[in-house]
Protein backbone atom coordinates (compact mmCIF):
# COMPACT_ATOMS: atom_id res chain seq x y z
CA UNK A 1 24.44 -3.13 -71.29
CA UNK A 2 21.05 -2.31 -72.12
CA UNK A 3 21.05 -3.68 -75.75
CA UNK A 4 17.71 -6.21 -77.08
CA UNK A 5 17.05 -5.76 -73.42
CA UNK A 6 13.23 -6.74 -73.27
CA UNK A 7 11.85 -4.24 -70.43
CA UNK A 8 8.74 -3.39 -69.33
CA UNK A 9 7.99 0.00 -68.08
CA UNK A 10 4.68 -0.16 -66.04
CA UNK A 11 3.35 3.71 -65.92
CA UNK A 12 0.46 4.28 -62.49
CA UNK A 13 -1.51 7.29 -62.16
CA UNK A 14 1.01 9.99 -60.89
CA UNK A 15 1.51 13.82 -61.50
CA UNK A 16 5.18 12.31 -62.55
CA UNK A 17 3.80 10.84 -65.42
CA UNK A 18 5.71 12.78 -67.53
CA UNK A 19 8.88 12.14 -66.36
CA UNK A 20 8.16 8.35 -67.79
CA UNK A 21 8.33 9.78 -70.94
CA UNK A 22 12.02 10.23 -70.34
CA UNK A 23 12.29 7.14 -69.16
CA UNK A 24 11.44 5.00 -72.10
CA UNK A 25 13.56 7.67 -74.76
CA UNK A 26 16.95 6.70 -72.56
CA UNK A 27 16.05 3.04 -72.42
CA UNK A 28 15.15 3.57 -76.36
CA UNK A 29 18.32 5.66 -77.03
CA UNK A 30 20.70 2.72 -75.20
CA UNK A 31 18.84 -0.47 -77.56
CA UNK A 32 16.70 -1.84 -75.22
CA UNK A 33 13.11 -3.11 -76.25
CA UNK A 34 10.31 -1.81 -74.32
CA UNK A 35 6.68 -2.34 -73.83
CA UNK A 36 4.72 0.18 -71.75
CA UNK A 37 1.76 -0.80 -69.67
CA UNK A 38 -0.19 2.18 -68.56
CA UNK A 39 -3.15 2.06 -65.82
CA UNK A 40 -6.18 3.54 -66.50
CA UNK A 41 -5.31 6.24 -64.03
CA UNK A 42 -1.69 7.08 -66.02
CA UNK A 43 -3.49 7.86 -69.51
CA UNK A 44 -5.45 10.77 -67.58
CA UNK A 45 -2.28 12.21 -67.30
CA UNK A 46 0.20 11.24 -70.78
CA UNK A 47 -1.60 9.65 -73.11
CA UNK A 48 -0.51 6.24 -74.82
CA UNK A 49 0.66 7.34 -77.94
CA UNK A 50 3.10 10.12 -76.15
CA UNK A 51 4.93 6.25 -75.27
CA UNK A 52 4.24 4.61 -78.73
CA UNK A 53 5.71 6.52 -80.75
CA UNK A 54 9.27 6.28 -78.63
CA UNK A 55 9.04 2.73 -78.34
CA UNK A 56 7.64 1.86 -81.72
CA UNK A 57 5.64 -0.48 -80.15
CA UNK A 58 1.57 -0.80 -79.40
CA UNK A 59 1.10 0.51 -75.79
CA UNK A 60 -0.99 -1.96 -73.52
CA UNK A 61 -3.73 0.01 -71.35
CA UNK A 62 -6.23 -2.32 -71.47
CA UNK A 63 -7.15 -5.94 -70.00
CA UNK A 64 -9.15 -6.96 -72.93
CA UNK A 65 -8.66 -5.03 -76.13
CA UNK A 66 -10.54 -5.64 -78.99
CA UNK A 67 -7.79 -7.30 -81.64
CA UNK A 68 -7.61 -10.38 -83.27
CA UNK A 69 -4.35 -11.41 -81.29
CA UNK A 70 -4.94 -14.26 -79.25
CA UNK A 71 -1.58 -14.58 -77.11
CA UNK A 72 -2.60 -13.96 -73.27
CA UNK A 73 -0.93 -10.20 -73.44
CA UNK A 74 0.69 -10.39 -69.61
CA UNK A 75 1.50 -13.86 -70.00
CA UNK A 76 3.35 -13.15 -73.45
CA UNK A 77 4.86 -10.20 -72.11
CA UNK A 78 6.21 -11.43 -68.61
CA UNK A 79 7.53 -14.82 -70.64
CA UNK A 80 10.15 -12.84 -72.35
CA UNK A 81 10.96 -9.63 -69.91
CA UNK A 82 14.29 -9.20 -68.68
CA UNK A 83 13.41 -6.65 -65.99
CA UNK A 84 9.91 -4.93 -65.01
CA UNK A 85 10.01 -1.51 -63.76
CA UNK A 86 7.47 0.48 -62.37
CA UNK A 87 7.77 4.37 -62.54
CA UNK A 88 5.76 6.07 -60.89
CA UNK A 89 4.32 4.13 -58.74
CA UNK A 90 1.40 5.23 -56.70
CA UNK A 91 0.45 3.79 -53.77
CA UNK A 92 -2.29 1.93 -54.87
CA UNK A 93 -0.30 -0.04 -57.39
CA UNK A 94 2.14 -1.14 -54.14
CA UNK A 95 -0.88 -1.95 -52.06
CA UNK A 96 -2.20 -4.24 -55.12
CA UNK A 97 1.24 -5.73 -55.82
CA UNK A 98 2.16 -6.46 -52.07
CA UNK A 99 -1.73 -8.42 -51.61
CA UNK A 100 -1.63 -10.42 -55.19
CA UNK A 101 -4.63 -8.61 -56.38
CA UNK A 102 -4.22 -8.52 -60.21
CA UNK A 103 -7.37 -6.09 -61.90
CA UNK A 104 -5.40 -4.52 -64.51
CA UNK A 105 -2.87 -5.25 -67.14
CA UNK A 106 0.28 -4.08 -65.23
CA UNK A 107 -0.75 -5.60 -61.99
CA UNK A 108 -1.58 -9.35 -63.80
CA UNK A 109 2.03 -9.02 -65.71
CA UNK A 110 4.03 -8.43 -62.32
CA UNK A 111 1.91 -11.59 -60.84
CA UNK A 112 2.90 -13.54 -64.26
CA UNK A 113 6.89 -12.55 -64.75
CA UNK A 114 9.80 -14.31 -62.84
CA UNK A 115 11.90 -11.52 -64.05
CA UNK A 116 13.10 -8.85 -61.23
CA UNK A 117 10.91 -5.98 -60.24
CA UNK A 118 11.67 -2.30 -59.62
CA UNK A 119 9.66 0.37 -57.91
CA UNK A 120 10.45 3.78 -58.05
CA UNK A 121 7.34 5.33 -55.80
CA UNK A 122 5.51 8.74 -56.35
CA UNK A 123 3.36 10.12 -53.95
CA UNK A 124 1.99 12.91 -51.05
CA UNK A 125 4.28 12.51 -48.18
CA UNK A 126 1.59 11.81 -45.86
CA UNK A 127 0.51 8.26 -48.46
CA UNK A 128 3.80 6.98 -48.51
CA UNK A 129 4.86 7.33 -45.02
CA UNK A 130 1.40 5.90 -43.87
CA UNK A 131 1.85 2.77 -41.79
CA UNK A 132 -0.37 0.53 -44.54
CA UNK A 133 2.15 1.73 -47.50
CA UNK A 134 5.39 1.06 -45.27
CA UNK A 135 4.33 -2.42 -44.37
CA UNK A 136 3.33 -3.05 -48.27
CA UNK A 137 6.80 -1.58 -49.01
CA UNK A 138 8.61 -4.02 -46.37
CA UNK A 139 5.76 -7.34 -47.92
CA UNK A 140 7.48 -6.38 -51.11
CA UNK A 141 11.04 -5.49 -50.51
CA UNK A 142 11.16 -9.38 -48.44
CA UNK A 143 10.04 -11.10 -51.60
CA UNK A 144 13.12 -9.46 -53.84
CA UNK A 145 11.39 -6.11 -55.04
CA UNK A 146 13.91 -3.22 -55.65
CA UNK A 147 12.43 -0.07 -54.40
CA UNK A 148 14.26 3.12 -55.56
CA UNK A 149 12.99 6.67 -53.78
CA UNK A 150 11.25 8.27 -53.30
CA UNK A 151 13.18 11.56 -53.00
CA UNK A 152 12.48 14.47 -50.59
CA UNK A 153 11.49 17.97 -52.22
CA UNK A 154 8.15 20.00 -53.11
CA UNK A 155 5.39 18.03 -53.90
CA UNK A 156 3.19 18.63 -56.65
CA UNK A 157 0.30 20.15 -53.57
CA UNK A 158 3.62 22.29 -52.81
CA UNK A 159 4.08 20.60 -49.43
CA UNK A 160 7.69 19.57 -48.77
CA UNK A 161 8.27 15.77 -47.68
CA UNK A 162 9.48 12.42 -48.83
CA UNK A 163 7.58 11.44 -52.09
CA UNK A 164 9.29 13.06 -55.03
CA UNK A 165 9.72 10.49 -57.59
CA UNK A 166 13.66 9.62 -57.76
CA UNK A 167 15.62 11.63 -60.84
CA UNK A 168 15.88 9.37 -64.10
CA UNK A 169 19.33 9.34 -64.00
CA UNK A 170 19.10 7.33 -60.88
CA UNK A 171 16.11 4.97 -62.49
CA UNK A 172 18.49 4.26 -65.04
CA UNK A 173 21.29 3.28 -62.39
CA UNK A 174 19.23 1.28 -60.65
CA UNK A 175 18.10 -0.57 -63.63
CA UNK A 176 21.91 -0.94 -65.09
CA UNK A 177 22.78 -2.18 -61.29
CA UNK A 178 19.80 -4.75 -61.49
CA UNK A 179 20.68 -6.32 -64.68
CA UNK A 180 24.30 -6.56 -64.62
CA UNK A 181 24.35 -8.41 -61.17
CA UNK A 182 25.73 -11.50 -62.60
CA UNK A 183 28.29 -9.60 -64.57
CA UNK A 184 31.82 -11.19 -65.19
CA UNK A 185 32.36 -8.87 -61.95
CA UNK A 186 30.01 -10.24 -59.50
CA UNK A 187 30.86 -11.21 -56.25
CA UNK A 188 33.77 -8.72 -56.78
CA UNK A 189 35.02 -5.15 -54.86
CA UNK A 190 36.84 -2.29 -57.14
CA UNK A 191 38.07 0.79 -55.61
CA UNK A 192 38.00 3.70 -57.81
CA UNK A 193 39.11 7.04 -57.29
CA UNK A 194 38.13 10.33 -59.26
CA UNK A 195 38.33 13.98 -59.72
CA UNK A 196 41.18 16.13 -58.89
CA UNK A 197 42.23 16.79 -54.99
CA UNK A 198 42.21 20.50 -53.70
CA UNK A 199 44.82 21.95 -51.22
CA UNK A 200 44.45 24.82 -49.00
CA UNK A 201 46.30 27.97 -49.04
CA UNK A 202 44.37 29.74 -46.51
CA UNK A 203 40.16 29.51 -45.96
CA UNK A 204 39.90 30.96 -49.26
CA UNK A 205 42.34 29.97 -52.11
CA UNK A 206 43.11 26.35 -52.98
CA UNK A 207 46.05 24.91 -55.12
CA UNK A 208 44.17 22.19 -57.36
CA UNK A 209 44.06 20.97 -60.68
CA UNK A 210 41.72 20.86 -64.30
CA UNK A 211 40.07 17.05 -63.81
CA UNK A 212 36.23 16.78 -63.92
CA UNK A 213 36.15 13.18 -62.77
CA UNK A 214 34.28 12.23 -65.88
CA UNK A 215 36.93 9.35 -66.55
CA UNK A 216 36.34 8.19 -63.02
CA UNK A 217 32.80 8.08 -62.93
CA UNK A 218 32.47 6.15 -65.85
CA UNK A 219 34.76 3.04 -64.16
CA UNK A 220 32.87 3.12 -61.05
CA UNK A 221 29.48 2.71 -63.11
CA UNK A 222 30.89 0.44 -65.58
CA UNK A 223 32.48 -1.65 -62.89
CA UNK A 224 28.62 -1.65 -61.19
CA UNK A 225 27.15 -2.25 -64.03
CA UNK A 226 29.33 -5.55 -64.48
CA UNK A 227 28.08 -6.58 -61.15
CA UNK A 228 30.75 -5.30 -58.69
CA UNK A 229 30.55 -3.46 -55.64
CA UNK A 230 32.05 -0.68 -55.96
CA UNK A 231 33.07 2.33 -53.70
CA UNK A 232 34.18 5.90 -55.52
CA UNK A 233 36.59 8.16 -53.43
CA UNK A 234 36.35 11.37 -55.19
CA UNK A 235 37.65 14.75 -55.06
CA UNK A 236 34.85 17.53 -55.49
CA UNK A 237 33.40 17.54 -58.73
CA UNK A 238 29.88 18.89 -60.68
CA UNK A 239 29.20 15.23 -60.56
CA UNK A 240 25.89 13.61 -59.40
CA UNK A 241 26.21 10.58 -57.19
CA UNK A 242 26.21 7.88 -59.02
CA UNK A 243 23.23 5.07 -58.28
CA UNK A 244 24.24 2.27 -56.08
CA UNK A 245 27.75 2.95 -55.42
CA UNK A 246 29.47 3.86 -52.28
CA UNK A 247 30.36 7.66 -52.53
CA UNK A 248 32.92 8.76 -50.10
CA UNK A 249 33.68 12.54 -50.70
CA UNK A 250 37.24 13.97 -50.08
CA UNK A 251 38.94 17.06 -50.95
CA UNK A 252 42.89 16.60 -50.01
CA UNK A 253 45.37 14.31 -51.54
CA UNK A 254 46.23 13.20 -47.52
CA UNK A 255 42.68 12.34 -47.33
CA UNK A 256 42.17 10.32 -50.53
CA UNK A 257 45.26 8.57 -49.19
CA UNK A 258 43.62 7.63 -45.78
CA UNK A 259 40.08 6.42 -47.94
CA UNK A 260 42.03 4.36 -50.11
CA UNK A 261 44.16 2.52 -47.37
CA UNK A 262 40.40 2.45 -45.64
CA UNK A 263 38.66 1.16 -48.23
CA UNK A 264 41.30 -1.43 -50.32
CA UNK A 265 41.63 -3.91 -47.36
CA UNK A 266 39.27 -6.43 -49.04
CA UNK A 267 39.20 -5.02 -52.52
CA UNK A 268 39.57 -7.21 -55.50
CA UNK A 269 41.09 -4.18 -57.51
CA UNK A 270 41.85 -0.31 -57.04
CA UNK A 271 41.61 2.09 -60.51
CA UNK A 272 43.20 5.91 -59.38
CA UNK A 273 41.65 7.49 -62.09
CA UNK A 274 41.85 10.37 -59.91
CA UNK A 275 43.99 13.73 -60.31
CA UNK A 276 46.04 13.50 -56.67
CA UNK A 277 48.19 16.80 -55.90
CA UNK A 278 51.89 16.24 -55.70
CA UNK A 279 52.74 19.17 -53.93
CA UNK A 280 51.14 20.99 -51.07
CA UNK A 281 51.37 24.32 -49.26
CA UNK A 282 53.55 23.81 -46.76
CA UNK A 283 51.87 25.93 -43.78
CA UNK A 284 48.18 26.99 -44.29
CA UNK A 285 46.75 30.14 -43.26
CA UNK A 286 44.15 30.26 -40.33
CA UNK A 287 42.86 33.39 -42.14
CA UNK A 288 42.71 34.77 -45.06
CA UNK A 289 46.18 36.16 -46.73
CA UNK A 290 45.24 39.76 -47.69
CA UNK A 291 46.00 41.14 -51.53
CA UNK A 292 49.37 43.53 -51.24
CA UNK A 293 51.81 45.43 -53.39
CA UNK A 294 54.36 42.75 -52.87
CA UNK A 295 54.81 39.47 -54.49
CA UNK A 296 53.55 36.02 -52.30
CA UNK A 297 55.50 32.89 -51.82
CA UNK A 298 54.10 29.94 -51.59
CA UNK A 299 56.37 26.79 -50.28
CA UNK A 300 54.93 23.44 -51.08
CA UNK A 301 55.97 20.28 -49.98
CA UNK A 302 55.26 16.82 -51.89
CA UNK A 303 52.38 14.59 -50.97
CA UNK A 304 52.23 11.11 -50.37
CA UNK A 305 52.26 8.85 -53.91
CA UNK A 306 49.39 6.83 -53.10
CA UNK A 307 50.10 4.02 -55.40
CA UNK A 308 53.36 4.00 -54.69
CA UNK A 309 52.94 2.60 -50.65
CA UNK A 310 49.43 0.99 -51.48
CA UNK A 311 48.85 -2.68 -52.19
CA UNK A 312 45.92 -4.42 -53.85
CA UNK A 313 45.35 -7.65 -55.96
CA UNK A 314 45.61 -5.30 -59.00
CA UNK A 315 46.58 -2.18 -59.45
CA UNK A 316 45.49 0.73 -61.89
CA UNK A 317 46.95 3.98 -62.13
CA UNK A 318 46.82 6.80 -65.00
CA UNK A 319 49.28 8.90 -66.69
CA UNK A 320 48.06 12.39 -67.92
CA UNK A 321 50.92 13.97 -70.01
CA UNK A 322 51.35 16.52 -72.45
CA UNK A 323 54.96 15.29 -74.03
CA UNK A 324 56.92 12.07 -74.49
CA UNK A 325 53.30 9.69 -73.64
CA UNK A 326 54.73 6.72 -73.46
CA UNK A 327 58.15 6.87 -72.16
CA UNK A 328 56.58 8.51 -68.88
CA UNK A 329 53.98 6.15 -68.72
CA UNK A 330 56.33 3.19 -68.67
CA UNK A 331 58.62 4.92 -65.98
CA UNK A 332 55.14 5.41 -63.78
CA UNK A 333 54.19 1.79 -64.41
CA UNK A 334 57.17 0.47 -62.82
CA UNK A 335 58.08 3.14 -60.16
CA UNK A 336 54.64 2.56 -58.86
CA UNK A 337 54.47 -1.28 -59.44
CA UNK A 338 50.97 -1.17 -61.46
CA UNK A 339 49.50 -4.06 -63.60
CA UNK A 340 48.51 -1.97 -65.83
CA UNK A 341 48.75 1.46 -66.48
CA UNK A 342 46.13 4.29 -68.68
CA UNK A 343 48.10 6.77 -70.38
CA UNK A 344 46.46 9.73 -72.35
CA UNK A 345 48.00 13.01 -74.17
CA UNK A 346 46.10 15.72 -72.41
CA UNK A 347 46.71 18.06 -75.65
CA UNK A 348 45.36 15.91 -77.97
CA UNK A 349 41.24 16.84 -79.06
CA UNK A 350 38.73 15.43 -77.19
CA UNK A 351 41.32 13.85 -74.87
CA UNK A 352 42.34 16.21 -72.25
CA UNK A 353 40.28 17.76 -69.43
CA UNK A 354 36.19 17.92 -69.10
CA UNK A 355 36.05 15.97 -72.42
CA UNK A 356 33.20 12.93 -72.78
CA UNK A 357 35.95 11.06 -74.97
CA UNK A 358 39.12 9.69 -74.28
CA UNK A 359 41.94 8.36 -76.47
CA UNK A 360 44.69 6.48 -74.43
CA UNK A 361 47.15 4.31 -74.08
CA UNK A 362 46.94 0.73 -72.25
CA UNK A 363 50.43 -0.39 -70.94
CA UNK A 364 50.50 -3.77 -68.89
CA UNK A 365 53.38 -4.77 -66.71
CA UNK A 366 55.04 -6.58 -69.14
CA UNK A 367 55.35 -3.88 -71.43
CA UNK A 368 52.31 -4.86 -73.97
CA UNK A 369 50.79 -1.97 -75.44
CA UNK A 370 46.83 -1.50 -76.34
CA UNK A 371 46.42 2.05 -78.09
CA UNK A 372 42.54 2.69 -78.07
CA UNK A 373 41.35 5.59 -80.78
CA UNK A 374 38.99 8.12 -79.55
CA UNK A 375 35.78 7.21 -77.65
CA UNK A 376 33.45 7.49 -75.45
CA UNK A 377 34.59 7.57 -71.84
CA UNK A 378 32.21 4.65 -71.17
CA UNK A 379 33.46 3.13 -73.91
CA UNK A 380 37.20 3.18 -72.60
CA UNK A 381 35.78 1.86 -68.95
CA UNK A 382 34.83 -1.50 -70.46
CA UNK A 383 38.16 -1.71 -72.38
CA UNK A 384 40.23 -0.57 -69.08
CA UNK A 385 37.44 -3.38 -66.90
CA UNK A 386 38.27 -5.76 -69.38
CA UNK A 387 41.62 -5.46 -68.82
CA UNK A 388 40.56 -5.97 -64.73
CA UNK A 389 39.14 -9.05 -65.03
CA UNK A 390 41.40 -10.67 -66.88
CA UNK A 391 44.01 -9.74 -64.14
CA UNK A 392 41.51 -11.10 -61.53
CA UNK A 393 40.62 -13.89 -62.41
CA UNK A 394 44.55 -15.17 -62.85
């Protein structure tokens, strides 16, 4: 997604400096190429070469540097960006952006590029929420800007208050989200579901199951990334939120049921990558069941199948087993009337639960099979989206 990507990472002068650093190693790590304009301001705090020698590339700080390179830097540089993002950004560097004033490298290259802009802001509380930055804000966000944050937390003067610049996990969301917009998924709406439901026994004990979500996750972001919109019903998990994706938290199999019927009514597609109980307790306590000497019984009563009474334009369900892989999967395909379904041996290394890899099985309606070796779960979300669009775009 991010490979030969040509971003630049504009750096202001904010105690979050740091956290830049970060920044450009993950865009670094995923193959994109980036060039890091620092304000005067930043290099007080990081200096230039703390970004140099991530990027491999020279570090632009200054308007006029003494070399014998003649190309007009933030004309050369905005000519071949893919995306510009700003992080930190102090409110200064809005103010100057929202006005046109262009007295420094960064603020000249923003003026120059036709490539999209985002802002993640850094700030005290009391500077962003001022009325001159929120009317710079709303100049900027009506000419196409992408402001991310800022967060609410302690402050670097230890007040408390919206300014906290956003996590880098969510910069790197947002810029994923920006870039793929006109993905071979744009203009379309997956539902995905994750994680594995929890039902009650009584206010303390749950019946649930061992799925992290991690396979789940990695669809909804993939499927953003590829320009969808996408909404994730999940089940609890240690999970953040994923960036620009509508999160709708559930904990029962009865109420992943109800989100999905909610949520599928315009949907192009719907993946249940998630774990959904098929068996219940049967009455719940109102209070706690106390420990005895004598043995408890629990009666349980099945749950709904969810992609058994659910319709969508395409359907994708999963299969975790521990014996006879395909055979099951096959009989789940067709009881459940999938398009395609994701089998995987939960046994198998690095391809049962809380694993980052995945080795599976793709099965399509008419009985082709796609056996994937082991790989990333990202990795497998592009194969299974694929897969999708194909089936879409029939």
């Amino acid at each position: 997604m991010l490979q030969d990507k040509n971003i630049i990472l504009g750096v202001t002068g904010s105690i979050s400096v740091y956290k830049a650093v970060d920044l450009a190693s993950k865009l670094v790590q995923a193959g994109a190429v980036v060039d890091v304009v620092m304000t005067e301001a930043a290099t007080e705090f990081v200096k230039p070469i703390s970004f140099g020698s991530l990027t491999k590339r020279p570090v632009i700080t200054e308007m006029f540097p003494d070399t014998t390179d003649y190309n007009i830097a933030h004309i050369s540089l905005s000519d071949r960006a893919d995306l510009v993002v700003i992080c930190p950004a102090t409110a200064n560097t809005i103010a100057k952006l929202a006005n046109g004033i262009a007295d420094d490298m960064l603020s000249c290259t923003v003026l120059a590029t036709e490539a999209p802009v985002i802002i993640a802001p850094a700030m005290n509380y009391r500077m962003y929420r001022n009325e001159v930055t929120q009317e710079n804000v709303d100049k900027l966000k009506s000419r196409g800007f992408v402001f991310i944050g800022p967060a609410t937390g302690r402050l670097a003067s230890g007040a408390v208050g919206q300014g906290r610049l956003i996590e880098i996990t969510e910069v790197l969301g947002a810029i994923r989200q920006v870039l793929g917009k006109s993905g071979d998924l744009s203009g379309r709406r997956i539902v995905v579901t994750a994680g594995g439901t929890q039902e009650p026994i009584d206010p303390v004990r749950r019946v649930s199951n061992r799925s992290s979500g991690k396979m789940g996750y990695a669809l909804a972001e993939v499927a953003r990334d590829r320009g969808a919109s996408v909404v994730l019903i999940s089940a609890p998990t240690s999970l953040p939120a994923p960036y620009g994706i509508e999160l709708v938290s559930i904990e029962t199999a009865q109420q992943m049921h109800d989100a999905v019927v909610k949520s599928i009514a315009d949907a192009d597609a719907l993946i249940m990558a998630a774990a959904v109980a098929d068996y219940r307790p049967k009455n719940i306590s109102d209070s706690k069941i106390k420990k005895s000497d004598d043995s408890l019984n629990i009666e349980l009563e099945k749950t709904t199948d969810i992609l058994s009474v659910v319709n969508a334009p395409v359907k994708v369900g999963f299969a975790a087993e521990s014996d006879d892989l395909e055979s099951n999967a096959k009989e789940k395909l067709a009881k459940k009337n999938l398009d395609l379904i994701i089998a995987n041996d939960i046994t198998a290394e690095g391809s049962g639960f809380d694993a980052d890899t995945n080795e599976v099985l793709i099965i399509d309606r008419s009985g082709q099979k796609e056996k994937l070796p082991l790989m990333p779960k990202i990795d497998v979300a592009h194969k299974i989206l694929d897969r999708v669009v194909a089936l879409i775009s029939k």
